[in-house]
Protein backbone atom coordinates (compact mmCIF):
# COMPACT_ATOMS: atom_id res chain seq x y z
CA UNK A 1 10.22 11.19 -22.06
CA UNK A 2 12.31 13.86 -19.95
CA UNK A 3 15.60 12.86 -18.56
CA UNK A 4 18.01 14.35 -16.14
CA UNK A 5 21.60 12.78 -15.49
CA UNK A 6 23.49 15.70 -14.56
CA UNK A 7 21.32 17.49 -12.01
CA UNK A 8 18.59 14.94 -11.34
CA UNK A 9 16.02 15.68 -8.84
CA UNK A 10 16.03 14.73 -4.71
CA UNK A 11 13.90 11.39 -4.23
CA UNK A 12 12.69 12.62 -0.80
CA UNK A 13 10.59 15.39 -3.27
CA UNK A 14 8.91 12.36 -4.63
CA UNK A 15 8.47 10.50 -1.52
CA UNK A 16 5.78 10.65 0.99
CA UNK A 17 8.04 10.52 3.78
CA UNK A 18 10.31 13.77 2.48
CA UNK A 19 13.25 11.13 2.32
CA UNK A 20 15.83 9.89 0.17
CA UNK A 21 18.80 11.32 -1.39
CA UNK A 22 19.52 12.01 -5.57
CA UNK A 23 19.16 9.24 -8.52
CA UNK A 24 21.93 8.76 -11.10
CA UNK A 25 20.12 9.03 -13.53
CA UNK A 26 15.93 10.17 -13.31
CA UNK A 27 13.54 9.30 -16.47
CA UNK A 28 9.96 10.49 -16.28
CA UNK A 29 7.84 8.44 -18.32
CA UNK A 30 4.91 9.86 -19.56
CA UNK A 31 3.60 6.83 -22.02
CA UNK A 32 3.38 3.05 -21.74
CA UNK A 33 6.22 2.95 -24.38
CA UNK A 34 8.43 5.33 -23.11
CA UNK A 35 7.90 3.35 -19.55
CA UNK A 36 9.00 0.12 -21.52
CA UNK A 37 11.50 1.77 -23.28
CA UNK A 38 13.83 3.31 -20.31
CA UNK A 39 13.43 0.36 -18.36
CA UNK A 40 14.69 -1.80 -21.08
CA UNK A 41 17.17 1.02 -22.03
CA UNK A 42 18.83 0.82 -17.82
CA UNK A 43 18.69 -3.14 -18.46
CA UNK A 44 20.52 -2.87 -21.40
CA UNK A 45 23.51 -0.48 -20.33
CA UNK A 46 23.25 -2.66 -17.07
CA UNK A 47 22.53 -0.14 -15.08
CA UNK A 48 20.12 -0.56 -11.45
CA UNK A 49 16.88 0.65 -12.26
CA UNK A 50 14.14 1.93 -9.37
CA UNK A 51 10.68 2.18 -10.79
CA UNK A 52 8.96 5.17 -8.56
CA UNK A 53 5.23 5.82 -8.53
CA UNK A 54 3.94 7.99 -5.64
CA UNK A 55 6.32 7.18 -3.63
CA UNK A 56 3.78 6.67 -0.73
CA UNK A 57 5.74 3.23 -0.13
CA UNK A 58 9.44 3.72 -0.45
CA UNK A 59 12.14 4.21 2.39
CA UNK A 60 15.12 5.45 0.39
CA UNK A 61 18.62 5.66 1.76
CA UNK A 62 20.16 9.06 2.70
CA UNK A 63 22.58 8.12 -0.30
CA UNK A 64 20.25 7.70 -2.69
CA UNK A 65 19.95 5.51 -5.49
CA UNK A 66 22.85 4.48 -7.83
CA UNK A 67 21.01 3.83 -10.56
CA UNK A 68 18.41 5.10 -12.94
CA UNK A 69 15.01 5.98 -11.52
CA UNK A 70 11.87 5.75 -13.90
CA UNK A 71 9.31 8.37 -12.90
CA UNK A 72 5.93 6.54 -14.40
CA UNK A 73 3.67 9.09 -15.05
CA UNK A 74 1.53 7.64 -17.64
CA UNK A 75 -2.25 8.32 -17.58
CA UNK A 76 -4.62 6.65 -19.87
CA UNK A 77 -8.22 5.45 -18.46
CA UNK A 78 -11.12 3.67 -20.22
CA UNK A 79 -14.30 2.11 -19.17
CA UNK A 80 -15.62 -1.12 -21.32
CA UNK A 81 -18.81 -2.51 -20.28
CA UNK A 82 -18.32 -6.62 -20.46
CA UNK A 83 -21.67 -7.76 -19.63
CA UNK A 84 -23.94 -8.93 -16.54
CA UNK A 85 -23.48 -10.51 -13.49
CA UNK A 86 -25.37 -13.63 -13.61
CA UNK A 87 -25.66 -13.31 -9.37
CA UNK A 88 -26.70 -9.64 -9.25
CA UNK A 89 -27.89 -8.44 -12.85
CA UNK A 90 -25.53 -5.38 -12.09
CA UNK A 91 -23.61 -4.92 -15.44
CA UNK A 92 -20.17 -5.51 -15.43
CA UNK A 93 -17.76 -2.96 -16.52
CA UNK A 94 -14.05 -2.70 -17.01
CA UNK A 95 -11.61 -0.41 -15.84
CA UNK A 96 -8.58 -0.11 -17.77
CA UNK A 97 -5.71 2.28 -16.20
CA UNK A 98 -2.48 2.75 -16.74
CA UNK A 99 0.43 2.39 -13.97
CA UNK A 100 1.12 6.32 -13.44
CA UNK A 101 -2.92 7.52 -12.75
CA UNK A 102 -3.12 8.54 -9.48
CA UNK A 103 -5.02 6.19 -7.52
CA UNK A 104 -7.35 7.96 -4.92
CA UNK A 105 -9.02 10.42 -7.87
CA UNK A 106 -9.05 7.49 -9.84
CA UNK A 107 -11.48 6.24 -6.92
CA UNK A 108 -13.20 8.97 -6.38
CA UNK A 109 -14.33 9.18 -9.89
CA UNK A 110 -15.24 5.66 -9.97
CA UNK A 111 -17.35 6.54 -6.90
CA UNK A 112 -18.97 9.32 -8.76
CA UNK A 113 -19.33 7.52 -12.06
CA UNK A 114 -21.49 4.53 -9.79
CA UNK A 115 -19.44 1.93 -9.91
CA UNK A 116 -18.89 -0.82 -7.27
CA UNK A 117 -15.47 -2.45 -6.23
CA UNK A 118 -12.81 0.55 -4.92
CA UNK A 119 -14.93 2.54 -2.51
CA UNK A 120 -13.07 1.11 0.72
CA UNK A 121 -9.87 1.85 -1.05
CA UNK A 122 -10.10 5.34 -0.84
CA UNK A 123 -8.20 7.83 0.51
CA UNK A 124 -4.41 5.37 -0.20
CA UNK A 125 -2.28 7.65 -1.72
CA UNK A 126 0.05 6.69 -4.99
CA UNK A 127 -0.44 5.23 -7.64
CA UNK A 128 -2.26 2.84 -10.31
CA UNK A 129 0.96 0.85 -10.74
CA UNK A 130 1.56 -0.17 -7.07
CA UNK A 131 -1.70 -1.22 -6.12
CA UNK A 132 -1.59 -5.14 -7.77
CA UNK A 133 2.48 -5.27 -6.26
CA UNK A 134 1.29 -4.75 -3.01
CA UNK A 135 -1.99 -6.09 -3.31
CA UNK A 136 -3.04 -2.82 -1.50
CA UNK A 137 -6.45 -3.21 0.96
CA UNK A 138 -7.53 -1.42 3.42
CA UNK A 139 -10.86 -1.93 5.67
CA UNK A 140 -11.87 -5.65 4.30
CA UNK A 141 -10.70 -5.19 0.86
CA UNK A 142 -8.01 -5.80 -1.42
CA UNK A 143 -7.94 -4.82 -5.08
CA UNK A 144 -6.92 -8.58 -5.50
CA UNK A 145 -11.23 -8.56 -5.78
CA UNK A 146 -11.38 -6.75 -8.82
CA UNK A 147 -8.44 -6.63 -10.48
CA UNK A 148 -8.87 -8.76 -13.24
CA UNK A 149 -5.55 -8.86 -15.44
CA UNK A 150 -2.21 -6.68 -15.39
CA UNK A 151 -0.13 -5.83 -18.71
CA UNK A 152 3.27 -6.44 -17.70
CA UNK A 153 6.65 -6.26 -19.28
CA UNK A 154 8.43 -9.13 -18.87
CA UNK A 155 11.79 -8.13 -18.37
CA UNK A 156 13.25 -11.73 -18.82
CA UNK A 157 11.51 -11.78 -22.26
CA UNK A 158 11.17 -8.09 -23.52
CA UNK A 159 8.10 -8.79 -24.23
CA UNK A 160 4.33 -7.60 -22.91
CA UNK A 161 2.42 -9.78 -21.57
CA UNK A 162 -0.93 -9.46 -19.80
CA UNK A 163 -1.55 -11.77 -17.07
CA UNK A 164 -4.40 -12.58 -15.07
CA UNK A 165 -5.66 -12.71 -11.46
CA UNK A 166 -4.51 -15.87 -11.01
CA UNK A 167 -1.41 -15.63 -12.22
CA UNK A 168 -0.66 -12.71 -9.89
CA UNK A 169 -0.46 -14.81 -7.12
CA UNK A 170 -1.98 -12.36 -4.54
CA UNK A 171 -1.95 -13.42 -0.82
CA UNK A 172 -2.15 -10.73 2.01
CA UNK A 173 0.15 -7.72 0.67
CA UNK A 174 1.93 -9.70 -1.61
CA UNK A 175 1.66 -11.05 -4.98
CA UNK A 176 4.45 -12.34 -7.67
CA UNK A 177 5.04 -8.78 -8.49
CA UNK A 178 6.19 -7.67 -5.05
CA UNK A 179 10.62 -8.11 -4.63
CA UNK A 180 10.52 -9.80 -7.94
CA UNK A 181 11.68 -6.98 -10.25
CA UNK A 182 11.20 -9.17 -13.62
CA UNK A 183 7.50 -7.98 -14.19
CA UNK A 184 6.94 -4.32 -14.85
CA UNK A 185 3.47 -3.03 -14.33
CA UNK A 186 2.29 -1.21 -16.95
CA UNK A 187 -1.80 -1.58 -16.86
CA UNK A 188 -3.89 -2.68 -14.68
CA UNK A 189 -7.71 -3.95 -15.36
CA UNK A 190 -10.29 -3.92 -12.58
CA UNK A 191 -13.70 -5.49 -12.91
CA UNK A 192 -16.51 -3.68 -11.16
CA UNK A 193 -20.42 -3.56 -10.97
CA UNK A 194 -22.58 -0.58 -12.00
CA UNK A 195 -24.56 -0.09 -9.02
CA UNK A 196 -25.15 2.72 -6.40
CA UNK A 197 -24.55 0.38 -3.56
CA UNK A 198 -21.18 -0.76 -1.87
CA UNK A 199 -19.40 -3.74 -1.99
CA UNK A 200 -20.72 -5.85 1.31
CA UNK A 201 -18.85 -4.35 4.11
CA UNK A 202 -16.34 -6.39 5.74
CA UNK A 203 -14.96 -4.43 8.56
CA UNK A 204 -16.11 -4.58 11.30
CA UNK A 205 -14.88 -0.58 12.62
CA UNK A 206 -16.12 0.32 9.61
CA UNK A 207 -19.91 -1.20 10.22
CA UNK A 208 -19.76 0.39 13.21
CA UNK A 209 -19.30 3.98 12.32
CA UNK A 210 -22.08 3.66 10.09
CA UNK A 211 -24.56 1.67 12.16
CA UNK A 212 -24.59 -1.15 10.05
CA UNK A 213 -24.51 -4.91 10.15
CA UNK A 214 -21.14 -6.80 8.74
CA UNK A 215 -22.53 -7.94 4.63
CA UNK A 216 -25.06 -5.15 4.42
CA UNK A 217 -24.15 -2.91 1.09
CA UNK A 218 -24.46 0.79 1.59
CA UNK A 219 -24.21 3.94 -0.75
CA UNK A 220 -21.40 4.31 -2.59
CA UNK A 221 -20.55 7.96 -1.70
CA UNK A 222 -20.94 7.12 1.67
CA UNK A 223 -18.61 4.56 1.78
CA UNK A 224 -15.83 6.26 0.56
CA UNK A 225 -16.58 9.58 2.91
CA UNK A 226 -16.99 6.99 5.77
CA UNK A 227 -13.30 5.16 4.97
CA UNK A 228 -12.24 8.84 4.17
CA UNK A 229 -13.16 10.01 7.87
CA UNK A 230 -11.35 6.91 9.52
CA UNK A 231 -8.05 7.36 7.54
CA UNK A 232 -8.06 11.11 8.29
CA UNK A 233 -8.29 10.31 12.14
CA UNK A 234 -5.46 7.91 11.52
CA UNK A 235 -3.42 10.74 9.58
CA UNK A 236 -3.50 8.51 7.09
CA UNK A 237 -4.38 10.65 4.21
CA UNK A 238 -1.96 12.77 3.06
CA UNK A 239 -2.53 16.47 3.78
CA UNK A 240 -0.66 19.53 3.63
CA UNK A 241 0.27 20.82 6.85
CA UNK A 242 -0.30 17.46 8.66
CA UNK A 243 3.13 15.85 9.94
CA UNK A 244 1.48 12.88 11.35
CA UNK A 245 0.54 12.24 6.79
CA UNK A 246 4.84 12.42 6.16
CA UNK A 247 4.62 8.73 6.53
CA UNK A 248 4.53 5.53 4.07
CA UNK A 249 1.32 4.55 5.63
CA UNK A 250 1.54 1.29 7.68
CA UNK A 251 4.81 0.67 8.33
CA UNK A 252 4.31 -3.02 9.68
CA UNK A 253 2.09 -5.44 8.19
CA UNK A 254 -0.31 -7.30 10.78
CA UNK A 255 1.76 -10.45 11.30
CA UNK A 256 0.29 -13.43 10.37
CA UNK A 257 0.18 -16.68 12.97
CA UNK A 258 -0.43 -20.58 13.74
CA UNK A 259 -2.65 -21.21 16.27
CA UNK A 260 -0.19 -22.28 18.05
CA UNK A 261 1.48 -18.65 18.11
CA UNK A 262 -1.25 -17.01 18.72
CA UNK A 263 -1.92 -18.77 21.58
CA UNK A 264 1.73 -17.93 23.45
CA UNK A 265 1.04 -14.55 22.07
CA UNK A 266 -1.74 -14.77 24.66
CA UNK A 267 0.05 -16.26 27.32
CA UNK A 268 2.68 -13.26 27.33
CA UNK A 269 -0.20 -10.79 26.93
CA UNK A 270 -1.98 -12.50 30.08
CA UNK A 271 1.41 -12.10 31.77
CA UNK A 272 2.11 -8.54 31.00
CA UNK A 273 -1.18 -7.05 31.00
CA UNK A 274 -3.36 -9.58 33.17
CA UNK A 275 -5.33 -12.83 32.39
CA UNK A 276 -8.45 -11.06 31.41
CA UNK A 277 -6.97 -8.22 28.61
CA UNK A 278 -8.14 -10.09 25.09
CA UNK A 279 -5.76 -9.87 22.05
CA UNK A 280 -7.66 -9.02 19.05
CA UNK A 281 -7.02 -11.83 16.39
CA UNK A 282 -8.53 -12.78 13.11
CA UNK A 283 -8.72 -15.57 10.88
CA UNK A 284 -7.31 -15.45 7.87
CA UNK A 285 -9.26 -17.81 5.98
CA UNK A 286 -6.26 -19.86 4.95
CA UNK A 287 -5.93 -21.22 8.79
CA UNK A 288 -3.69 -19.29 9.88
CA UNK A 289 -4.85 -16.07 12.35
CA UNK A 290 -4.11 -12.46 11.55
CA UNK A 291 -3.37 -10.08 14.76
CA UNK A 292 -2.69 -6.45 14.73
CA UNK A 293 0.23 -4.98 14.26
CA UNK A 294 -1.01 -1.22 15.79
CA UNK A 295 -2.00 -3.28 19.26
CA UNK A 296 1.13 -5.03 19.40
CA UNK A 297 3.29 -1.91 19.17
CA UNK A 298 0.61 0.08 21.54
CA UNK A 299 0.56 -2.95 24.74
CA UNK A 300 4.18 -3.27 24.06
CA UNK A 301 4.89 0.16 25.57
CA UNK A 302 5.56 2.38 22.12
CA UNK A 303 2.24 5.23 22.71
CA UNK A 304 1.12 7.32 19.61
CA UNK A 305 4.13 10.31 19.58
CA UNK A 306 6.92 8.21 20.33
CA UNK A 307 10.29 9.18 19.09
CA UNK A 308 14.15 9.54 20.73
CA UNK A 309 14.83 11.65 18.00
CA UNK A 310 13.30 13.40 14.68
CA UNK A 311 11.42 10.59 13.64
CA UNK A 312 8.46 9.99 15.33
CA UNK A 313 5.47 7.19 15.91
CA UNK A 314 2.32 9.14 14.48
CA UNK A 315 0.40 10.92 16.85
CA UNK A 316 -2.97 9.36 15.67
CA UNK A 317 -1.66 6.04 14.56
CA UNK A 318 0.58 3.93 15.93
CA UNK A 319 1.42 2.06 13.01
CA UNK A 320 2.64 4.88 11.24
CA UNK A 321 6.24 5.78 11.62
CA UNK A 322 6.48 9.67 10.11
CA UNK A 323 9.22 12.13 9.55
CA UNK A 324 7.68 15.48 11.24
CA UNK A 325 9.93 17.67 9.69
CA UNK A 326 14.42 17.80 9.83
CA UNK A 327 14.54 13.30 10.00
CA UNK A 328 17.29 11.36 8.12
CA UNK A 329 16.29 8.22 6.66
CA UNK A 330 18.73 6.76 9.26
CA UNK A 331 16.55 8.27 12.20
CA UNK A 332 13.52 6.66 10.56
CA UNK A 333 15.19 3.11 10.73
CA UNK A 334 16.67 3.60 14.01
CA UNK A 335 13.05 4.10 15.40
CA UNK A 336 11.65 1.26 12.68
CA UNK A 337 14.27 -1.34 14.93
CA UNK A 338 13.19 -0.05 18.30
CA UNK A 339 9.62 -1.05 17.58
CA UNK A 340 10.55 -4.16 15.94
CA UNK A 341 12.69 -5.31 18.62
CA UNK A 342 10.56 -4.33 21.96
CA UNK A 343 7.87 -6.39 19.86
CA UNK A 344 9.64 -8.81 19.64
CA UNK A 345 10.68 -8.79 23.22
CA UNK A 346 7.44 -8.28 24.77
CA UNK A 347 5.24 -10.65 22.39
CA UNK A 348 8.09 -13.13 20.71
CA UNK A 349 6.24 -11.47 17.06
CA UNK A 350 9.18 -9.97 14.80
CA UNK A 351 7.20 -7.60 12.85
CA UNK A 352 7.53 -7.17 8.95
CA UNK A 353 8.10 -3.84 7.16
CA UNK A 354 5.24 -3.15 4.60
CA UNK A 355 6.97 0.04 3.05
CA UNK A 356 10.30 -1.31 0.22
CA UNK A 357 13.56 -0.08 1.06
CA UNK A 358 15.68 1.22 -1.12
CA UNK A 359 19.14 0.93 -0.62
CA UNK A 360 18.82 0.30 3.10
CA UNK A 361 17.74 -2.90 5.29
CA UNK A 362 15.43 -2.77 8.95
């Protein structure tokens, strides 16, 4: 375990947005005990403690953080087969990785090792650790489908404890992890299938591009490559040299609505765009409907390359908010509340940030 109080690093160096200004105190934890260990140490001396992965979904304040930052950089993976899958007869095998493994090679090899359950997940940068917090999806899945148990430390307690899908509590980009700093994620278990073939795909953009029908399971590799392609296009895999990838990803989440809403959602789209221009909306199997975020912010005037100063809407994406190059976190926030608010004006939907902030509010 490596620990710098008296010159510790930048956070916008750990950050994919380049933002964020010094730690306290930074502890890079390169074990699940040393993880344990400083986190426990900062709740012992009382100290604020910011547990940083990736940092593909932080906003950190210009100031900072006053506290200690834990770096996890832990890296242990296994493989267990557990069995068969009485629907399938594809064997069952478990994944067991620890918080710091970076997640997209993580996929990648799972891809390459033929096993089914993380191909459509590709290309999300970060890491292990974040993905159950977040409940992280992306093109009709959610690692909420295979994750089968998380080892946690229970900071109430002091104890580790591994608790299962259920007990995460996962809904849509949430789960009892996420702005509930008591659990710290130290493992995460996923349950996949040995097979060459896909998950059934679930998207519908995603059927599309490869000429398929919605439920029909394709190769493996070309899953990922085909979710690979789309993110690109989005800039949302980060790449050197790319501005439009100096983002946290989506900023907003795709709101969530009643019937009810969704239907004066239409009205003022009817109004503003004319009676015939659909809104795209979703159920969300729990009753509620699920519209997106990216047309909300395009029909309510903000185009891809938006930006009154530094910061600046993604020129490929317009749910990405990105810092090209010379942004404060300030300017990012600024342009965060612009968005929010002429959403909010045009379509009476406040949008939610997806990205945590750290030390600062939208």
């Amino acid at each position: 375990m490596s620990t710098f109080s008296d010159d510790p690093p930048v956070l916008a160096d750990y950050t994919t947005l380049g933002l964020g200004g010094p730690a306290k105190t930074f502890v890079r934890a390169t074990t699940t005990e040393e993880l344990v260990a400083a986190v426990r140490g900062a709740d012992t001396a009382g100290e604020p403690v910011l547990v940083l992965g990736g940092g593909s979904n932080l906003v950190v304040a210009d100031s900072g953080f006053s506290g200690t930052v834990v770096h996890v950089d832990t890296q242990g993976v296994s493989f267990e087969e557990a069995g068969t899958d009485p629907d399938t007869g594809e064997t069952v095998v478990l994944l067991r990785a620890q918080a710091g493994v970076e997640w997209d090679p993580l996929v990648e090899r799972v891809v390459g090792e033929g096993l089914s359950g993380l191909e459509f997940l590709s290309g999300i940068p970060g890491r292990v650790g974040s993905t159950p917090i977040q409940n992280v999806g992306a093109y009709g899945q959610d690692v909420s489908q295979t994750v089968r148990e998380v080892l946690v430390h229970d900071r109430d307690t002091g104890e580790l404890r591994t608790m299962t899908n259920d007990e995460c509590g996962f809904t849509y980009r949430d789960s009892v992890f996420k702005g509930r700093p008591r659990y710290l994620v130290c493992e995460v278990v996923f349950e996949l299938r040995r097979s060459d073939l896909s998950r059934p795909v679930a998207y519908a953009e995603v059927a599309r591009t490869m000429g398929v029908e919605a439920g029909e399971r394709v190769p493996l590799e070309r899953a990922r490559e085909t979710v690979l392609g789309l993110r690109r296009g989005k800039g949302m895999v980060v790449e050197e040299g790319d501005p439009d990838t100096r983002s946290a990803g989506s900023f907003f989440t795709n709101p969530i609505v009643s019937e009810e809403t969704f239907a004066a959602v239409r009205e003022r789209a009817a109004e503003r765009l004319g009676p015939d221009f659909p809104v795209p909306g979703h159920p969300d199997g729990r009753g509620g409907v699920k519209l997106s975020a990216a047309w909300l912010i395009d029909k309510a005037g903000f185009d891809k390359g938006h930006g009154q100063g530094p910061a600046r809407i993604s020129g490929k994406h317009t749910l990405a908010l990105t810092n090209p190059g010379g942004a404060s976190t300030e300017d990012l926030l600024d342009l965060a509340r612009e968005v929010r608010a002429g959403v909010e004006a045009a379509f009476g939907i406040r949008l939610v940030n997806e990205p945590v902030m750290v030390g600062v509010d939208l």
